[in-house]
C-alpha atoms as a PDB file:
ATOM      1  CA  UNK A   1     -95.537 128.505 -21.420  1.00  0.00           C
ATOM      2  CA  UNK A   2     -92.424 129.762 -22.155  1.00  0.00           C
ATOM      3  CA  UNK A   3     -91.864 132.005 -19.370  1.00  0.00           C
ATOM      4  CA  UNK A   4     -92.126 128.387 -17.192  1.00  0.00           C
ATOM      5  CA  UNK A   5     -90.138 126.453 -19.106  1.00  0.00           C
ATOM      6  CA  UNK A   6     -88.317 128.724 -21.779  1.00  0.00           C
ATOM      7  CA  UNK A   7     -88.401 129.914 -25.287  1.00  0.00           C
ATOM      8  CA  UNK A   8     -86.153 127.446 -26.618  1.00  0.00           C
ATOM      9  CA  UNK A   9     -88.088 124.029 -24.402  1.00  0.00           C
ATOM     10  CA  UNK A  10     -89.860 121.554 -25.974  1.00  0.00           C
ATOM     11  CA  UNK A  11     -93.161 122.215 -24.632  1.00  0.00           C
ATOM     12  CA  UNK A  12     -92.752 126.026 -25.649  1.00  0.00           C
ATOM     13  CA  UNK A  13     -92.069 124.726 -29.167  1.00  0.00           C
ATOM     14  CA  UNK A  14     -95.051 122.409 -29.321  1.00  0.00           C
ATOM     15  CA  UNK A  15     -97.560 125.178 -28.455  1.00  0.00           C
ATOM     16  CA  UNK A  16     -95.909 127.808 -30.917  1.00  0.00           C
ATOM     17  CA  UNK A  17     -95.169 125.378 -33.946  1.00  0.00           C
ATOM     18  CA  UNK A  18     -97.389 125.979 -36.897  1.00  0.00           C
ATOM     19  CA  UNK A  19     -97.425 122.036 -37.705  1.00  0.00           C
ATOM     20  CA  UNK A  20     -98.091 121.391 -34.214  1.00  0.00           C
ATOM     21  CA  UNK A  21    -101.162 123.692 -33.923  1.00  0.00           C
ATOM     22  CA  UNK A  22    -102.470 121.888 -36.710  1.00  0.00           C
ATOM     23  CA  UNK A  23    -102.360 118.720 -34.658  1.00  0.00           C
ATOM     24  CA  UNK A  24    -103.713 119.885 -31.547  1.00  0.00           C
ATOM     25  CA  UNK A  25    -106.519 121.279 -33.475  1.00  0.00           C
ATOM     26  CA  UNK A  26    -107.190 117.990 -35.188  1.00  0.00           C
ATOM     27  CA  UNK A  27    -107.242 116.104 -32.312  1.00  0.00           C
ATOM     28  CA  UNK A  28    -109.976 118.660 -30.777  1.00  0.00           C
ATOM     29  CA  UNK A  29    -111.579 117.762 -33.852  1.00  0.00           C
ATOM     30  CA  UNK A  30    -111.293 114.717 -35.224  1.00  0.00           C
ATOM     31  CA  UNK A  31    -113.292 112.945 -32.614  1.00  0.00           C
ATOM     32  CA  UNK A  32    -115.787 115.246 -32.672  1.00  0.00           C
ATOM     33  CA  UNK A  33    -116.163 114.293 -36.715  1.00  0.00           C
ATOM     34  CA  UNK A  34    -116.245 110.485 -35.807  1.00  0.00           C
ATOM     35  CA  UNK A  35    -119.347 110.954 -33.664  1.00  0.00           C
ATOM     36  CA  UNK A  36    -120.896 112.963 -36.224  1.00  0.00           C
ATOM     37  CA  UNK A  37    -120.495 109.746 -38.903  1.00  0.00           C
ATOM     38  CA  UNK A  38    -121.172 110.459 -42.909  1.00  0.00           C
ATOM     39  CA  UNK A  39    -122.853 114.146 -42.474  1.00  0.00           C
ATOM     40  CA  UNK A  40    -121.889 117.276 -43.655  1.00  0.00           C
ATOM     41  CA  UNK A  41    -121.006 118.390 -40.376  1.00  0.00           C
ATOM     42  CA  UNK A  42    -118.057 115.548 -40.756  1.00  0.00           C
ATOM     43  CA  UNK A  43    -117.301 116.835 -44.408  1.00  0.00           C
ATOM     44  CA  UNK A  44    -117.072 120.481 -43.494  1.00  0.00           C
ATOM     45  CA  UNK A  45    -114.422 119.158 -40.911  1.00  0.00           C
ATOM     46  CA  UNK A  46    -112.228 117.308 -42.997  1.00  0.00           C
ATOM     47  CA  UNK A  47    -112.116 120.248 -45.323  1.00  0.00           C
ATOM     48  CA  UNK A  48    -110.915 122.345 -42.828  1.00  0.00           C
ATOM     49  CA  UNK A  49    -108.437 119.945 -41.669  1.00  0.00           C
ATOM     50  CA  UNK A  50    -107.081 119.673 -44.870  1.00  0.00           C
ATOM     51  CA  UNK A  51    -107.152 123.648 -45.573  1.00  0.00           C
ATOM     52  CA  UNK A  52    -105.002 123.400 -42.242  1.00  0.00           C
ATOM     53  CA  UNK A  53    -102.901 120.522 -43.635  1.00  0.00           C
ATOM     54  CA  UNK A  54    -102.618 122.476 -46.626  1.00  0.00           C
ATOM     55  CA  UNK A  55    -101.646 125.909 -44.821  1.00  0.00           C
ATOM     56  CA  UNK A  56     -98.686 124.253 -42.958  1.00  0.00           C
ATOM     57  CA  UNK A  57     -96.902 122.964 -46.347  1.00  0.00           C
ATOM     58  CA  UNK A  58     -97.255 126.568 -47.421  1.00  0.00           C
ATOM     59  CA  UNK A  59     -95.946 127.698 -44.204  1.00  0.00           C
ATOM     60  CA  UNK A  60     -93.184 125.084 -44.121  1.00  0.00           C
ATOM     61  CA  UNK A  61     -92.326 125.951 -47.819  1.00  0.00           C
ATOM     62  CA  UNK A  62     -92.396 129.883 -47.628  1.00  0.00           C
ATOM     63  CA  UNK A  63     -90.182 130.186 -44.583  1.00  0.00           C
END
């Protein structure tokens, strides 16, 4: 991506950025979690998505 468009572009930064990452992974997810209703399978999801929530304020705080 960023030898097309650039290290500094937009769409460079939306593929590296830790917070970003988070949300393309969530919206791989999320949908996925829907379907599967009130099961563990959805719990076990939102506890990653919050462990990757969770991950991002540290990042965001440590740098």
């Amino acid at each position: 991506m960023a030898e097309r468009f650039g290290d500094e572009s937009g769409p460079a930064y939306l593929v590296t950025c830790g917070w970003c990452t988070g949300i393309w992974a969530a919206a791989s997810v999320v949908p996925l979690a829907f379907l599967a209703g009130d099961t563990t399978v959805f719990r076990v999801v939102a506890m990653v998505l919050t462990l990757s929530y969770l991950a991002g304020l540290a990042s965001a705080w440590l740098d």
